[in-house]
C-alpha atoms as a PDB file:
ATOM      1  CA  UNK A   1      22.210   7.013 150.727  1.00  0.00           C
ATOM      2  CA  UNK A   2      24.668   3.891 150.453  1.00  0.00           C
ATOM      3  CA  UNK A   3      28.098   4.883 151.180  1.00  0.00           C
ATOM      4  CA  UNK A   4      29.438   4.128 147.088  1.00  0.00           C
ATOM      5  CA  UNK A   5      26.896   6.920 146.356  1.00  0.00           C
ATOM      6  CA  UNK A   6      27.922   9.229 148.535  1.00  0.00           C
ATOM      7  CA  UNK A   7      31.834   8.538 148.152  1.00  0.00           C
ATOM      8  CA  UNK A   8      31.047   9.340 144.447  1.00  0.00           C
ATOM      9  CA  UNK A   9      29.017  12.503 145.386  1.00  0.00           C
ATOM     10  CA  UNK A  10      31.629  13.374 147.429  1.00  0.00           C
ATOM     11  CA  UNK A  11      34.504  13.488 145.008  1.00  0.00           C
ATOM     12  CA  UNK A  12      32.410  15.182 142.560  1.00  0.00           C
ATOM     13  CA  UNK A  13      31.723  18.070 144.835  1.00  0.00           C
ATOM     14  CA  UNK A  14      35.726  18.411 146.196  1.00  0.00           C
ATOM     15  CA  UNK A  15      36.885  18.486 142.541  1.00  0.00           C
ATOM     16  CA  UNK A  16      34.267  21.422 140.898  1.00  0.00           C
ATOM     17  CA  UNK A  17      37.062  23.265 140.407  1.00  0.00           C
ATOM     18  CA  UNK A  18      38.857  20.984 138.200  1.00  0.00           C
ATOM     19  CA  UNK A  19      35.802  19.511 136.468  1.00  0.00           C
ATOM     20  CA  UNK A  20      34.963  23.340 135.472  1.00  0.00           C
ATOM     21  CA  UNK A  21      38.356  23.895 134.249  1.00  0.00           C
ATOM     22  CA  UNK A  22      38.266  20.594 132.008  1.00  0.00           C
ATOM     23  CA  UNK A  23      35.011  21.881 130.636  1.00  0.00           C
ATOM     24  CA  UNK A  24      36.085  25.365 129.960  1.00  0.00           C
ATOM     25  CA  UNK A  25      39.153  23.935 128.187  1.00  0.00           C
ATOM     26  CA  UNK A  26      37.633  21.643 126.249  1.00  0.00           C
ATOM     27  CA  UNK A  27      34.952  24.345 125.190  1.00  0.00           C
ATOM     28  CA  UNK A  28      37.809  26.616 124.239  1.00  0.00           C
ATOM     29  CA  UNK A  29      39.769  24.053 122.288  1.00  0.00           C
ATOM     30  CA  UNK A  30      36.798  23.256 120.453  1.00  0.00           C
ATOM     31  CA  UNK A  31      35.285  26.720 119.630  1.00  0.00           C
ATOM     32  CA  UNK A  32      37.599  27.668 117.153  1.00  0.00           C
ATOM     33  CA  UNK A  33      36.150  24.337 115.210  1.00  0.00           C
ATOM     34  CA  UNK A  34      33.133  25.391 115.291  1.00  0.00           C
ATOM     35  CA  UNK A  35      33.642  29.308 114.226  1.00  0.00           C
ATOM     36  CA  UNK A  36      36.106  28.524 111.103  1.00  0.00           C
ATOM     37  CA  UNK A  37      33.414  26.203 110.066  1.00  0.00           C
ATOM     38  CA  UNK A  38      30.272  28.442 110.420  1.00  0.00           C
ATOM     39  CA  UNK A  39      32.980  31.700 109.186  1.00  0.00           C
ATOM     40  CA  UNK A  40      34.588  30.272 106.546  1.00  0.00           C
ATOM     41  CA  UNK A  41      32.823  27.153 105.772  1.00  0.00           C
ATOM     42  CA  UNK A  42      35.976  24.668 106.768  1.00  0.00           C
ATOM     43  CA  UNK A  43      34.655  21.541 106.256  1.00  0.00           C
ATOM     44  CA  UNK A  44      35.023  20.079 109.901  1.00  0.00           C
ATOM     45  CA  UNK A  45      36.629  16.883 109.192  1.00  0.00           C
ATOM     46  CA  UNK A  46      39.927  19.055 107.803  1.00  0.00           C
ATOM     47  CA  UNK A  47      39.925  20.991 111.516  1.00  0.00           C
ATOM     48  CA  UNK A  48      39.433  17.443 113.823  1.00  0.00           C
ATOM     49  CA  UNK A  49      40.989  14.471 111.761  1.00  0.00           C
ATOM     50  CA  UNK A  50      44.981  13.546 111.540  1.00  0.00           C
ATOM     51  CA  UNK A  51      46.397  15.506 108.772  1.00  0.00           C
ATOM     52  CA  UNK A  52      48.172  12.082 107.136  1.00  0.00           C
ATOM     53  CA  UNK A  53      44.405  11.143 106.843  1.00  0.00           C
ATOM     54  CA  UNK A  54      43.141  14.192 105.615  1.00  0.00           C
ATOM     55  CA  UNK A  55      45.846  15.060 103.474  1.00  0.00           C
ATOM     56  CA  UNK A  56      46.108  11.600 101.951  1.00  0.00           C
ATOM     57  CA  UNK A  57      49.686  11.077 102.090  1.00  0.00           C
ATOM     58  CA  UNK A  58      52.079   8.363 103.611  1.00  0.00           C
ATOM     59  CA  UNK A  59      51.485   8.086 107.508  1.00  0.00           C
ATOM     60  CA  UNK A  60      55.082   8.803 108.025  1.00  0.00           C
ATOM     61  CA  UNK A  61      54.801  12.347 106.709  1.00  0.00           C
ATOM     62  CA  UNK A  62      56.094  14.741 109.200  1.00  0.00           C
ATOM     63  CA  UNK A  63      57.057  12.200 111.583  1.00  0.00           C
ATOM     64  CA  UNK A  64      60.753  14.147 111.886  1.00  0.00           C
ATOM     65  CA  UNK A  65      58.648  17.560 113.029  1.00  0.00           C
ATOM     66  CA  UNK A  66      56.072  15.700 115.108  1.00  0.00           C
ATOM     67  CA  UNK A  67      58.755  14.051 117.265  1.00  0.00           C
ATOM     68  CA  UNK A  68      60.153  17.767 118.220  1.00  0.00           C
ATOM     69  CA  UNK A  69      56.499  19.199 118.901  1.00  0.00           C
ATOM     70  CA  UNK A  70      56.529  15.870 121.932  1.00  0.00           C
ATOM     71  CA  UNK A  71      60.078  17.078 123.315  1.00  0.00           C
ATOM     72  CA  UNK A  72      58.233  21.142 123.053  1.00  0.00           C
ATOM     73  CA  UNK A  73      55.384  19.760 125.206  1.00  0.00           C
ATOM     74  CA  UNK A  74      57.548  17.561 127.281  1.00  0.00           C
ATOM     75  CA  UNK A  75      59.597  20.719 128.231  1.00  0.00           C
ATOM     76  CA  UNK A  76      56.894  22.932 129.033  1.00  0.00           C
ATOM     77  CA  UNK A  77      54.801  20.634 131.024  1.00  0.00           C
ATOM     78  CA  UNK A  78      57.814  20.042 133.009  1.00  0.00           C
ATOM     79  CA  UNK A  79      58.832  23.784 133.551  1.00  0.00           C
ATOM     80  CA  UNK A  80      55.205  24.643 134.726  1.00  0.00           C
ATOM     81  CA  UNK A  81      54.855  21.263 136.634  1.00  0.00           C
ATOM     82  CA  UNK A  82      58.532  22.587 138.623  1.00  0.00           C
ATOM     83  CA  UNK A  83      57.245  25.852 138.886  1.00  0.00           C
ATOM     84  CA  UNK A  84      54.151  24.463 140.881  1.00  0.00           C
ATOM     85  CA  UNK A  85      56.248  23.009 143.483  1.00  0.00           C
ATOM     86  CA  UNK A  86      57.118  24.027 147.035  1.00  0.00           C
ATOM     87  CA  UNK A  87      60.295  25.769 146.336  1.00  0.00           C
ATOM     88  CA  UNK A  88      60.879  27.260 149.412  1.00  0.00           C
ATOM     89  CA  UNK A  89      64.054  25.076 150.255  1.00  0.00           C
ATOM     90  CA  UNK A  90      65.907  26.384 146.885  1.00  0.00           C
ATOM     91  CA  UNK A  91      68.576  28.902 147.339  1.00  0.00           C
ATOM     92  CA  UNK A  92      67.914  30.123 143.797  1.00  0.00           C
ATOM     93  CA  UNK A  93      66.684  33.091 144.130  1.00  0.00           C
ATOM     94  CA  UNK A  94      63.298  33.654 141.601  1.00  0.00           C
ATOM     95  CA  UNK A  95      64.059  30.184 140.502  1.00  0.00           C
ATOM     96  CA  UNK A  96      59.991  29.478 140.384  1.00  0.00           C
ATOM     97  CA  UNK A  97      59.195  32.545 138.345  1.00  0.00           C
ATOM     98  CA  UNK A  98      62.093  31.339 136.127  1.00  0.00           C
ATOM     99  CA  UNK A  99      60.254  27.764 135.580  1.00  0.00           C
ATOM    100  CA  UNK A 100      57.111  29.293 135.075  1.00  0.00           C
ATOM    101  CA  UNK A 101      58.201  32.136 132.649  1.00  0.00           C
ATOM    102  CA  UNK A 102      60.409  29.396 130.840  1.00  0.00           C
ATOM    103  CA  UNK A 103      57.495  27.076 130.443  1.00  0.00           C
ATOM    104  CA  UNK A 104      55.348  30.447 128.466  1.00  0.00           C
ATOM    105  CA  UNK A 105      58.287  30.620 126.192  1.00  0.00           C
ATOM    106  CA  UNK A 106      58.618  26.837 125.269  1.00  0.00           C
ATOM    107  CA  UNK A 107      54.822  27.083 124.524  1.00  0.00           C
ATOM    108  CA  UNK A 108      55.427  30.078 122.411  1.00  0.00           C
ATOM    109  CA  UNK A 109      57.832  27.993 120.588  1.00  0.00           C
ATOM    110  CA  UNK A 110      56.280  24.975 120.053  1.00  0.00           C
ATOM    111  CA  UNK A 111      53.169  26.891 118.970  1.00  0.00           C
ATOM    112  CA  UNK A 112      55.529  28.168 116.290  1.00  0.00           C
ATOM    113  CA  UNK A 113      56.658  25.408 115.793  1.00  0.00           C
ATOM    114  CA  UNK A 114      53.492  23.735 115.130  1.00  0.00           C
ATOM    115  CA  UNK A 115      51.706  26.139 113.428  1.00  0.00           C
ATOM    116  CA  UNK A 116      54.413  27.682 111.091  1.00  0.00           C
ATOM    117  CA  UNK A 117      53.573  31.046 112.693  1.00  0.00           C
ATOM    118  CA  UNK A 118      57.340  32.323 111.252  1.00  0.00           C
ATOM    119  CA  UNK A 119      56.765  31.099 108.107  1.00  0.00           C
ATOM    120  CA  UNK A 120      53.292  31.365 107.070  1.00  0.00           C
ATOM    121  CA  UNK A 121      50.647  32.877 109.957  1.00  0.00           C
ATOM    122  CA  UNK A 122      52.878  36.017 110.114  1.00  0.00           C
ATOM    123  CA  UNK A 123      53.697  36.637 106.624  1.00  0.00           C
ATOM    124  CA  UNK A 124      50.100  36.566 105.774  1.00  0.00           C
ATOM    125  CA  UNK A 125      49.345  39.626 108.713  1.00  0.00           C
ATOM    126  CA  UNK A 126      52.130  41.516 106.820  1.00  0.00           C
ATOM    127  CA  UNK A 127      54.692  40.943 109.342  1.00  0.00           C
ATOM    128  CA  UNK A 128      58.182  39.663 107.496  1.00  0.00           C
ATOM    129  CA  UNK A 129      59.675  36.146 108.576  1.00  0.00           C
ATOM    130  CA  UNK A 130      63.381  37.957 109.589  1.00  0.00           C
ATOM    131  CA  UNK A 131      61.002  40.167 111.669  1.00  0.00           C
ATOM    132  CA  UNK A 132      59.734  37.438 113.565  1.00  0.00           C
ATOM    133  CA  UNK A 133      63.040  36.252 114.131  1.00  0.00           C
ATOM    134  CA  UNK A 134      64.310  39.269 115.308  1.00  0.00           C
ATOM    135  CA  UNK A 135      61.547  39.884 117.609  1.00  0.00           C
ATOM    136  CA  UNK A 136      62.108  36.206 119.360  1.00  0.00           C
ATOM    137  CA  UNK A 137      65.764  37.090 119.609  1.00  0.00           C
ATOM    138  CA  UNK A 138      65.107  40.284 121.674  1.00  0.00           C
ATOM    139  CA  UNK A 139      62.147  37.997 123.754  1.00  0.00           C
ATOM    140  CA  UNK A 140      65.066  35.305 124.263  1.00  0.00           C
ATOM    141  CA  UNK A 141      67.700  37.983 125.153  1.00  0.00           C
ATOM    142  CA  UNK A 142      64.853  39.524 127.643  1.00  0.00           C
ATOM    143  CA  UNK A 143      64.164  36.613 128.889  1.00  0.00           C
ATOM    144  CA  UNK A 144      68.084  35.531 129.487  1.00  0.00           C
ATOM    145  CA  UNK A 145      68.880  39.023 130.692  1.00  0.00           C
ATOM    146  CA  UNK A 146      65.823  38.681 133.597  1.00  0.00           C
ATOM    147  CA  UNK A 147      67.116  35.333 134.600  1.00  0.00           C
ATOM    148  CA  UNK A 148      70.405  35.945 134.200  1.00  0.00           C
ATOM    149  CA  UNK A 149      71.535  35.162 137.885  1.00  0.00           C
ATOM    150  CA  UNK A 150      69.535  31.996 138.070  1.00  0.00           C
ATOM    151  CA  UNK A 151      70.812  30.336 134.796  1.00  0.00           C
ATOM    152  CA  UNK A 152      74.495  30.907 135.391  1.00  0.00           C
ATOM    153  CA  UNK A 153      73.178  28.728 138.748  1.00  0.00           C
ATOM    154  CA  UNK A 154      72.169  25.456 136.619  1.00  0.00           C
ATOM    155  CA  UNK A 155      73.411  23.390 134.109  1.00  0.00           C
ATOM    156  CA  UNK A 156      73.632  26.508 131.340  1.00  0.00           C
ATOM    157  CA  UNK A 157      76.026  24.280 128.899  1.00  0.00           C
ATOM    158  CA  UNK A 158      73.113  22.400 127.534  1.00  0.00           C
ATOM    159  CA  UNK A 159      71.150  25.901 127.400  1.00  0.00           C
ATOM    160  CA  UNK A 160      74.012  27.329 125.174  1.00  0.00           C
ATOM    161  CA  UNK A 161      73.596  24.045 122.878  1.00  0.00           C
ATOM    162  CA  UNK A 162      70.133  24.916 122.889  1.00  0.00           C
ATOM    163  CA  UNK A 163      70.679  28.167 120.956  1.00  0.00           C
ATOM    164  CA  UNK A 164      73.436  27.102 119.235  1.00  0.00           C
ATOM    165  CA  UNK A 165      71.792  24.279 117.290  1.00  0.00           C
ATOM    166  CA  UNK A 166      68.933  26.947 117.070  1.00  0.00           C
ATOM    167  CA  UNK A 167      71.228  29.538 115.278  1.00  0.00           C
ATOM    168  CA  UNK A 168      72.325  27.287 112.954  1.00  0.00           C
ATOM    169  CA  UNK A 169      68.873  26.330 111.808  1.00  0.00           C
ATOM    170  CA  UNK A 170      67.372  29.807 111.527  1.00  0.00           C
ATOM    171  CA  UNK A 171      71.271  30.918 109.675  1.00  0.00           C
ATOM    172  CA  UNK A 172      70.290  27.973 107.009  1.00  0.00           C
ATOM    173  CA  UNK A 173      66.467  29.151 107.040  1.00  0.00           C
ATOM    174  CA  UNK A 174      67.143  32.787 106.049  1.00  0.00           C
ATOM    175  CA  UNK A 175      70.814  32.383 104.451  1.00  0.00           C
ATOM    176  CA  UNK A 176      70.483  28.802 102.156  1.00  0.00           C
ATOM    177  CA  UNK A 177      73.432  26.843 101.064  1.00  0.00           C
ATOM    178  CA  UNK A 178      73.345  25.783  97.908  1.00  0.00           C
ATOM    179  CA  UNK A 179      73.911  21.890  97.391  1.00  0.00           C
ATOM    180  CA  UNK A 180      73.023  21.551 101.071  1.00  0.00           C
ATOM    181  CA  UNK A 181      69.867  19.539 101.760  1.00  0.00           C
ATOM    182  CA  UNK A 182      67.799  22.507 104.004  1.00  0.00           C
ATOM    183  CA  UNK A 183      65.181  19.697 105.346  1.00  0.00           C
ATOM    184  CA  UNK A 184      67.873  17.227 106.676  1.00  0.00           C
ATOM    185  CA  UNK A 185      70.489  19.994 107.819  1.00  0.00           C
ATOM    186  CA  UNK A 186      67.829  22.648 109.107  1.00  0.00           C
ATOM    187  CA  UNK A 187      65.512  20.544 110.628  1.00  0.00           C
ATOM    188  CA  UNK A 188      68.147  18.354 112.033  1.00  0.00           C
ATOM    189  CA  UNK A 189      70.364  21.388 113.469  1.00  0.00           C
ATOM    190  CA  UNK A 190      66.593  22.289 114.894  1.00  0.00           C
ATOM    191  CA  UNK A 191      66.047  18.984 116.561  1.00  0.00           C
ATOM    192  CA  UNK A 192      69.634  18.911 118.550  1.00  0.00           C
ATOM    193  CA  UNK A 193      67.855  22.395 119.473  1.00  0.00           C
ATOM    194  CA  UNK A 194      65.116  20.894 120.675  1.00  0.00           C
ATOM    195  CA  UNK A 195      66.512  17.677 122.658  1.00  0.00           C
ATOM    196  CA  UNK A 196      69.086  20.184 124.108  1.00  0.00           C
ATOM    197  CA  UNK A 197      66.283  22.708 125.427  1.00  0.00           C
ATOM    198  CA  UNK A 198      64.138  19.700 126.933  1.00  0.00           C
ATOM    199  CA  UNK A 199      67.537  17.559 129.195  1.00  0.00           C
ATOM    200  CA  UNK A 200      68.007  21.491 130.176  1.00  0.00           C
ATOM    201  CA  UNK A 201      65.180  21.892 131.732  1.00  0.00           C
ATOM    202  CA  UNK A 202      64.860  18.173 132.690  1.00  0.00           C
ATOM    203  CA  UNK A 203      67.588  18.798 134.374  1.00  0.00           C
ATOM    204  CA  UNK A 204      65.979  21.868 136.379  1.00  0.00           C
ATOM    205  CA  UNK A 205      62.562  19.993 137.067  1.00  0.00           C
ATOM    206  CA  UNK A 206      64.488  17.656 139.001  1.00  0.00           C
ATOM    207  CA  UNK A 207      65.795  20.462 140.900  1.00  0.00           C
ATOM    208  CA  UNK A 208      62.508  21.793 141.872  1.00  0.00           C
ATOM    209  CA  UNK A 209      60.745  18.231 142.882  1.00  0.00           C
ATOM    210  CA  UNK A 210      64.413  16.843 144.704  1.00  0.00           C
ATOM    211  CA  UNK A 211      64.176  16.990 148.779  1.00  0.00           C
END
């Protein structure tokens, strides 16, 4: 066997793992394609193509929301990516579970986020938007109450902006102000959320990868 061949054969058998787990991903991401189409008859091209395209409206639509989905992911990945590190030289007590736990919730968010699970998926099951919102606060207030002792230990003044920024834009959801433009002043408040909640945990990812 010449040696390219069995380089190549070689890789291919030290990496299984991960070539299963990009299969069984992509299978998974692309299942639920498949089922609405052959359940519900969704024409296909509405589940796979951009939604500017399949919409027919301006390119720029949504722009504003799409950039704070890419500061969601940016967070998460980092959280998860910190919480896979050798942490062992951190004081921080728990500090990895933190990361890890952290990086669920920012999906959890962004998956809102993304799929206006607070303002439409839930509704339609029967449960109330203010529900929702009260039901993230007590996950939030869990999840700062479990951590407690670890995020008084980093940089917790951009974590308070964080919810600040996020209080004002769920106060202007639920409670409107008339002669106030909701999309610039909601979704803007919700952005400085969002920018705030990524540099925080920046800020900790660089913690787990430092020497």
């Amino acid at each position: 066997m010449k040696p390219n061949k069995m380089k190549i054969k070689s890789q291919v058998q030290s990496n299984r793992l991960k070539i299963l787990t990009i299969l069984l991903i992509s299978i998974f991401l692309i299942s639920p394609v498949v089922l609405l189409h052959a359940w519900k008859e969704v024409p296909i091209a509405n589940l796979t193509r951009d939604i500017a395209s399949t919409a027919k409206v301006p390119i720029y639509t949504g722009f504003f929301s799409q950039l704070g989905i890419f500061f969601w992911i940016a967070a998460s990945t980092l959280c998860i990516f910190g919480a896979n590190m050798d942490l062992k030289r951190h004081e921080i007590l728990g500090f990895k579970r933190f990361l890890y736990l952290s990086g669920l919730l920012t999906l959890l968010l962004c998956f809102d986020d993304v799929f206006l699970m607070h303002e439409v998926l839930y509704p339609f099951l029967g449960i109330p938007e203010k529900a929702v919102y009260v039901i993230y606060a007590l996950i939030i207030i869990f999840w700062i109450v479990n951590f407690y002792s670890v995020i008084v230990k980093t940089d917790y003044i951009l974590l308070l902006m964080a919810f600040f920024f996020f209080g004002l834009s769920v106060i202007l959801d639920v409670f409107p102000i008339p002669y106030l433009n909701p999309y610039l002043f909601e979704d803007g408040f919700k952005m400085v959320g969002i920018v705030s909640w990524f540099f925080y945990f920046y800020g900790n990812a660089t913690i787990a990868v430092s020497p």
